[in-house]
PDB file of N, CA and C in Angstrom:
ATOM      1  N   UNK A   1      -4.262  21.692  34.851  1.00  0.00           N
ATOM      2  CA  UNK A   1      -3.177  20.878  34.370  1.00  0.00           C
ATOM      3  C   UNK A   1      -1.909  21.278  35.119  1.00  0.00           C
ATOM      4  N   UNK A   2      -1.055  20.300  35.291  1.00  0.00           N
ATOM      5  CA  UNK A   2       0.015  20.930  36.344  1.00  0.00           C
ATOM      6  C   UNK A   2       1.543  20.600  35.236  1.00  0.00           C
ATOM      7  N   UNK A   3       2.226  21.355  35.914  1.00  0.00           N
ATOM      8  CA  UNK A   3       3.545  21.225  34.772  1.00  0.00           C
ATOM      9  C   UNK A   3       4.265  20.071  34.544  1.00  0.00           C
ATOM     10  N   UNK A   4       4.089  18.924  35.727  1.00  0.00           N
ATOM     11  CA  UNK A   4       4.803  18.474  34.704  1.00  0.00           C
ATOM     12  C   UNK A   4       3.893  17.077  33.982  1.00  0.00           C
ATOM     13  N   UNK A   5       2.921  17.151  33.581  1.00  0.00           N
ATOM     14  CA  UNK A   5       1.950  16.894  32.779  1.00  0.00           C
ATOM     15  C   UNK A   5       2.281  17.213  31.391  1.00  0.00           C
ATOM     16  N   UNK A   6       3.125  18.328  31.077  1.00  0.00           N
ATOM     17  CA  UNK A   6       3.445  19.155  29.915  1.00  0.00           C
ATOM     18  C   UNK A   6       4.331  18.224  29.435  1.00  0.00           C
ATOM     19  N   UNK A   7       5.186  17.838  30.208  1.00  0.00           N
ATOM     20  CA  UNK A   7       6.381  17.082  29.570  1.00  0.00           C
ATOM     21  C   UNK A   7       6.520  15.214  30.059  1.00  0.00           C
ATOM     22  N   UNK A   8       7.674  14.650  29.166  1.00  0.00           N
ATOM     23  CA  UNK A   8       7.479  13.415  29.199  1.00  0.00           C
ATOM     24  C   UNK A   8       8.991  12.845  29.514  1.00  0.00           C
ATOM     25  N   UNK A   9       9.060  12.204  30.165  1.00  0.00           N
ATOM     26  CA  UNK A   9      11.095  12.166  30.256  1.00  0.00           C
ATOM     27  C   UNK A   9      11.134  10.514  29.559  1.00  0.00           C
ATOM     28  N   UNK A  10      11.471  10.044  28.799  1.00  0.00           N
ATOM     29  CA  UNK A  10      11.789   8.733  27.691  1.00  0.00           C
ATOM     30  C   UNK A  10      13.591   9.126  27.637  1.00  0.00           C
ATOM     31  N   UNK A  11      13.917   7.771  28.612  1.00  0.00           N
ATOM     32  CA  UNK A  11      15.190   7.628  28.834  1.00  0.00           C
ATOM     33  C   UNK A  11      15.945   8.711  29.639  1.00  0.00           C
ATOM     34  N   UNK A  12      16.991   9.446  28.683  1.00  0.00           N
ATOM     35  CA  UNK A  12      17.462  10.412  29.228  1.00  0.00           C
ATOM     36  C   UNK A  12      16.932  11.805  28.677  1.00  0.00           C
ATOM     37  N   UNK A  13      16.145  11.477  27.750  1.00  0.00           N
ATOM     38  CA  UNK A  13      15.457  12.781  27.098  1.00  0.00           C
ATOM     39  C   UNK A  13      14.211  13.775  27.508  1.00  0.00           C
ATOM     40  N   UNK A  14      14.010  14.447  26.866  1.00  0.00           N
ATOM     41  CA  UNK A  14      12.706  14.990  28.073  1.00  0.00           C
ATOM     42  C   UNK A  14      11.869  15.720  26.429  1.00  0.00           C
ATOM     43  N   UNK A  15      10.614  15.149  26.875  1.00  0.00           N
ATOM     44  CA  UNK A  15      10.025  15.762  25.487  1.00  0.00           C
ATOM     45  C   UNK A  15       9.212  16.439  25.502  1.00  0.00           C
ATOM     46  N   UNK A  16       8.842  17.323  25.599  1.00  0.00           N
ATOM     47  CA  UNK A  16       7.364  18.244  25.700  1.00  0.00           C
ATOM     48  C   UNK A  16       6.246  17.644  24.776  1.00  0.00           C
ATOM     49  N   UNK A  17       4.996  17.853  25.878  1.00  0.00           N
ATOM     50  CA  UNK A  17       3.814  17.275  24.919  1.00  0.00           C
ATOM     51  C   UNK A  17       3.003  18.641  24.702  1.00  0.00           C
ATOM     52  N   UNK A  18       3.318  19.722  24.543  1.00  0.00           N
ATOM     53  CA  UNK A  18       2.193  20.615  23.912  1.00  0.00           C
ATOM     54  C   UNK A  18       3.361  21.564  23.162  1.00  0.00           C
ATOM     55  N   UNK A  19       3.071  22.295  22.388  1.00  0.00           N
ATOM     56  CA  UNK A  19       3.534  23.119  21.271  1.00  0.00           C
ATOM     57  C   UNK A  19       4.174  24.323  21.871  1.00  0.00           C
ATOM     58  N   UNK A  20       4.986  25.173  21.901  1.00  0.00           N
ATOM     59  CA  UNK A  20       5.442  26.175  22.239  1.00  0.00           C
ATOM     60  C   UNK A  20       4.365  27.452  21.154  1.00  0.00           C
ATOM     61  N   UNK A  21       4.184  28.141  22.094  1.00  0.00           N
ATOM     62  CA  UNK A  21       3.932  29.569  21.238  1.00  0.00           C
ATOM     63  C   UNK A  21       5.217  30.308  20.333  1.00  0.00           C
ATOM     64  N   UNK A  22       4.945  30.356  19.032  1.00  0.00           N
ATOM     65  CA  UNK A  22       5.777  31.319  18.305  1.00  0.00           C
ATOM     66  C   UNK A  22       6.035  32.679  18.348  1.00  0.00           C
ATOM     67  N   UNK A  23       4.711  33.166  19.200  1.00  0.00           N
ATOM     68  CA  UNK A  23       5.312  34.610  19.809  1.00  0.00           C
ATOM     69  C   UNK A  23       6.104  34.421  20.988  1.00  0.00           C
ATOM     70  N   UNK A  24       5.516  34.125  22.047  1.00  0.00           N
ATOM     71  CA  UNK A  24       6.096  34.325  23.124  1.00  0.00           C
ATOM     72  C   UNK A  24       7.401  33.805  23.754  1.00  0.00           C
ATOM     73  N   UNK A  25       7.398  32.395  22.427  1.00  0.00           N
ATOM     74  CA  UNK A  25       8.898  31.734  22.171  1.00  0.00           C
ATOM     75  C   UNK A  25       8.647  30.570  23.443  1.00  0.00           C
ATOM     76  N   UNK A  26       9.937  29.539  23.476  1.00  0.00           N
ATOM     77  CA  UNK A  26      10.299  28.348  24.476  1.00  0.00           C
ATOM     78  C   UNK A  26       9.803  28.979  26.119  1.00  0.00           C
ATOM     79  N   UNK A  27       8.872  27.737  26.367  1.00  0.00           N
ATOM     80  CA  UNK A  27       8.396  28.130  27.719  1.00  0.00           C
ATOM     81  C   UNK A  27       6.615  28.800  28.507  1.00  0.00           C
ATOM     82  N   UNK A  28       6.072  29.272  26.659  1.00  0.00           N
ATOM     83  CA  UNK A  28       4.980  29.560  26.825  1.00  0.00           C
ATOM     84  C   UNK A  28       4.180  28.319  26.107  1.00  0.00           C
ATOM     85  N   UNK A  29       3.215  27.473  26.572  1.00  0.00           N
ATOM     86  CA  UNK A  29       2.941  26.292  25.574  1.00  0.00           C
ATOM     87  C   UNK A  29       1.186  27.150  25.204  1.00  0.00           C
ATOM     88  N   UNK A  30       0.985  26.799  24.161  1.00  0.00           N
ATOM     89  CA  UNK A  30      -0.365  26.625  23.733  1.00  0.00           C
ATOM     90  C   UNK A  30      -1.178  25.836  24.311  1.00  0.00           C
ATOM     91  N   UNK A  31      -2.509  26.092  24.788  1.00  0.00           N
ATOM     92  CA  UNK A  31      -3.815  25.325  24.938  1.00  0.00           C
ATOM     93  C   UNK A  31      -4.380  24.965  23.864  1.00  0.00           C
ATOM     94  N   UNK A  32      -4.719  23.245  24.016  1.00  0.00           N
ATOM     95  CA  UNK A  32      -5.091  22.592  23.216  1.00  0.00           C
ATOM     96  C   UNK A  32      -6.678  22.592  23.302  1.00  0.00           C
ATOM     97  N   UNK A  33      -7.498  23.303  22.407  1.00  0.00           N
ATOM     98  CA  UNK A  33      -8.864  23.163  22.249  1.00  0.00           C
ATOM     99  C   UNK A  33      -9.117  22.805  21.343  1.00  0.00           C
ATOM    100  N   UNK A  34     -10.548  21.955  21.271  1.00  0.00           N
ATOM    101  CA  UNK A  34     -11.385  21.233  20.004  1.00  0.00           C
ATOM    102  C   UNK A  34     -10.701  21.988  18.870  1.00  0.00           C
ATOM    103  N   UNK A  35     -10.983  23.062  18.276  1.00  0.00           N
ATOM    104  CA  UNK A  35     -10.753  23.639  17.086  1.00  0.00           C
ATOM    105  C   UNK A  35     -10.114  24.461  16.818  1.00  0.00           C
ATOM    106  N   UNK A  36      -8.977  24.926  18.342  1.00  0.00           N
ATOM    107  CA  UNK A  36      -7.555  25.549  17.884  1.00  0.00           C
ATOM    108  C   UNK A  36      -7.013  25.518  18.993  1.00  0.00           C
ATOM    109  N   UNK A  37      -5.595  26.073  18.675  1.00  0.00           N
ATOM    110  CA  UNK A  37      -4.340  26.049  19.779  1.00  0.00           C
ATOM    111  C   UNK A  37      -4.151  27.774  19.787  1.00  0.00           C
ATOM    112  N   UNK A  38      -4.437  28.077  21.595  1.00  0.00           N
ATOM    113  CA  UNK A  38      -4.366  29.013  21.732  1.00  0.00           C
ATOM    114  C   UNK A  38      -3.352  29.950  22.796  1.00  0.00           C
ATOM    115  N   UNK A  39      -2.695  30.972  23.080  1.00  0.00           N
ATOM    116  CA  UNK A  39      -1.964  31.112  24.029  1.00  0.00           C
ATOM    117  C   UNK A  39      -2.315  31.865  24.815  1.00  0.00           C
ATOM    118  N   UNK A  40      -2.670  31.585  25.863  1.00  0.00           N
ATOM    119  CA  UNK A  40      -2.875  32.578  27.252  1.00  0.00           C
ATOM    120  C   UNK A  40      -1.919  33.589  27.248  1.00  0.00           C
ATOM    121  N   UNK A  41      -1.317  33.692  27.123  1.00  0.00           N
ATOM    122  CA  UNK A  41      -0.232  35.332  27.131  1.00  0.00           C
ATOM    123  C   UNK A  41      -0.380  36.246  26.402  1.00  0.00           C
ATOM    124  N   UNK A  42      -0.685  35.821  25.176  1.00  0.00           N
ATOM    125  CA  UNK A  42      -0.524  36.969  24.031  1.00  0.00           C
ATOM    126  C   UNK A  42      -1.876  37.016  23.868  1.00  0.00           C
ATOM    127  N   UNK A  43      -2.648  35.768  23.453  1.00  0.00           N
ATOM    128  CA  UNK A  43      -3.736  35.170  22.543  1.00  0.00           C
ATOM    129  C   UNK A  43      -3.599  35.197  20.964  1.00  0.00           C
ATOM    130  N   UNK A  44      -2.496  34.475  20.918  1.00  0.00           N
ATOM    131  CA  UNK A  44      -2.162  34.085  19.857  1.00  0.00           C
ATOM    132  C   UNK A  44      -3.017  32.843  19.378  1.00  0.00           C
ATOM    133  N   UNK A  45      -3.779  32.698  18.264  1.00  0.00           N
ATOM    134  CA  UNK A  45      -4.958  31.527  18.092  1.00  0.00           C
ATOM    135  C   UNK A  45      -4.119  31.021  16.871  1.00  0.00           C
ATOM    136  N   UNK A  46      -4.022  29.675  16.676  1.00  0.00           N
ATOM    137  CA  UNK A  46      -4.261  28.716  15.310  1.00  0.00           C
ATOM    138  C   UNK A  46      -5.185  28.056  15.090  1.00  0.00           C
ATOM    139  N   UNK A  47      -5.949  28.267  14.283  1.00  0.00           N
ATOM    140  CA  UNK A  47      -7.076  27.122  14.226  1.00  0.00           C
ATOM    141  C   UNK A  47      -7.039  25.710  13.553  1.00  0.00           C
ATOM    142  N   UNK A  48      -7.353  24.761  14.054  1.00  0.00           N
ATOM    143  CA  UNK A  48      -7.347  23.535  13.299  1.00  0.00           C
ATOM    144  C   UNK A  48      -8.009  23.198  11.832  1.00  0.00           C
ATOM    145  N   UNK A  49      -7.124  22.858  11.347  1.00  0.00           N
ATOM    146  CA  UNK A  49      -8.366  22.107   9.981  1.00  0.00           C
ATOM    147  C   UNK A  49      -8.723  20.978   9.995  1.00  0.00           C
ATOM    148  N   UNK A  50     -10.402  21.196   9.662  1.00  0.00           N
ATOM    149  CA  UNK A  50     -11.629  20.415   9.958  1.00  0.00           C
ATOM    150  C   UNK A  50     -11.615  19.789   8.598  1.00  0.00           C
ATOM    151  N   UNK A  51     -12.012  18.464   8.752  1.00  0.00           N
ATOM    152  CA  UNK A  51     -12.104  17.825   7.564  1.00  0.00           C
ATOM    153  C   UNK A  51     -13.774  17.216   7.353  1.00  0.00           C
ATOM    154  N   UNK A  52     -14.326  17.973   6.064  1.00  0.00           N
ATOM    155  CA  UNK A  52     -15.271  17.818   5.899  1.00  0.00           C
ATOM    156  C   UNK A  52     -15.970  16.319   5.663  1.00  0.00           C
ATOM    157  N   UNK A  53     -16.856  15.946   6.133  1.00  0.00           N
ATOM    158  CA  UNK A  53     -17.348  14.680   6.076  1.00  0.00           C
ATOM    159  C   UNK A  53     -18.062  14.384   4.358  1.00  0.00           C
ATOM    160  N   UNK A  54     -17.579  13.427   3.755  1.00  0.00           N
ATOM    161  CA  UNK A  54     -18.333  13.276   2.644  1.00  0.00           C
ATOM    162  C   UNK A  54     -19.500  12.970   2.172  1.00  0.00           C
ATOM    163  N   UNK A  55     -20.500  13.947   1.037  1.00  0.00           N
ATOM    164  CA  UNK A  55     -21.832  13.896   1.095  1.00  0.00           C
ATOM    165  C   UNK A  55     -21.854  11.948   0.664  1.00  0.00           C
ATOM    166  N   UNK A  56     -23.197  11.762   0.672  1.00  0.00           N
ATOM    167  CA  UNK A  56     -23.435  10.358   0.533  1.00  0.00           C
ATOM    168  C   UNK A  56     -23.887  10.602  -0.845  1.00  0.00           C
ATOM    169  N   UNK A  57     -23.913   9.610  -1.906  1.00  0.00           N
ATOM    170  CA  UNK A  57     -24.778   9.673  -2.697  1.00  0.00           C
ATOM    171  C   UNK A  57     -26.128   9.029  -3.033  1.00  0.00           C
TER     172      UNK A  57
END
């Protein structure tokens, strides 16, 4: 992925499309995987919540 893939410029604004890490602060973004957001620097993990599919009756 190349940088500026990360971000989006709408008008005069510039918006980032992936999440900043809360450790490492503005500038480190999280990797977006299937079932969490993770950071290459620290390895700081969040995992996603999965929403269970409902039994049938």
């Amino acid at each position: 992925m190349l940088k500026r893939e990360l971000y989006e410029v709408d008008q005069d604004k510039i918006k980032r499309g992936r999440r900043f890490c809360p450790k490492c602060g503005p500038g480190v973004f999280l990797a977006d995987h299937n079932d969490r957001y993770t950071c290459g620097k620290c390895r700081y993990t969040e995992f996603k919540k999965q929403s269970k599919p409902k039994e049938e009756k």
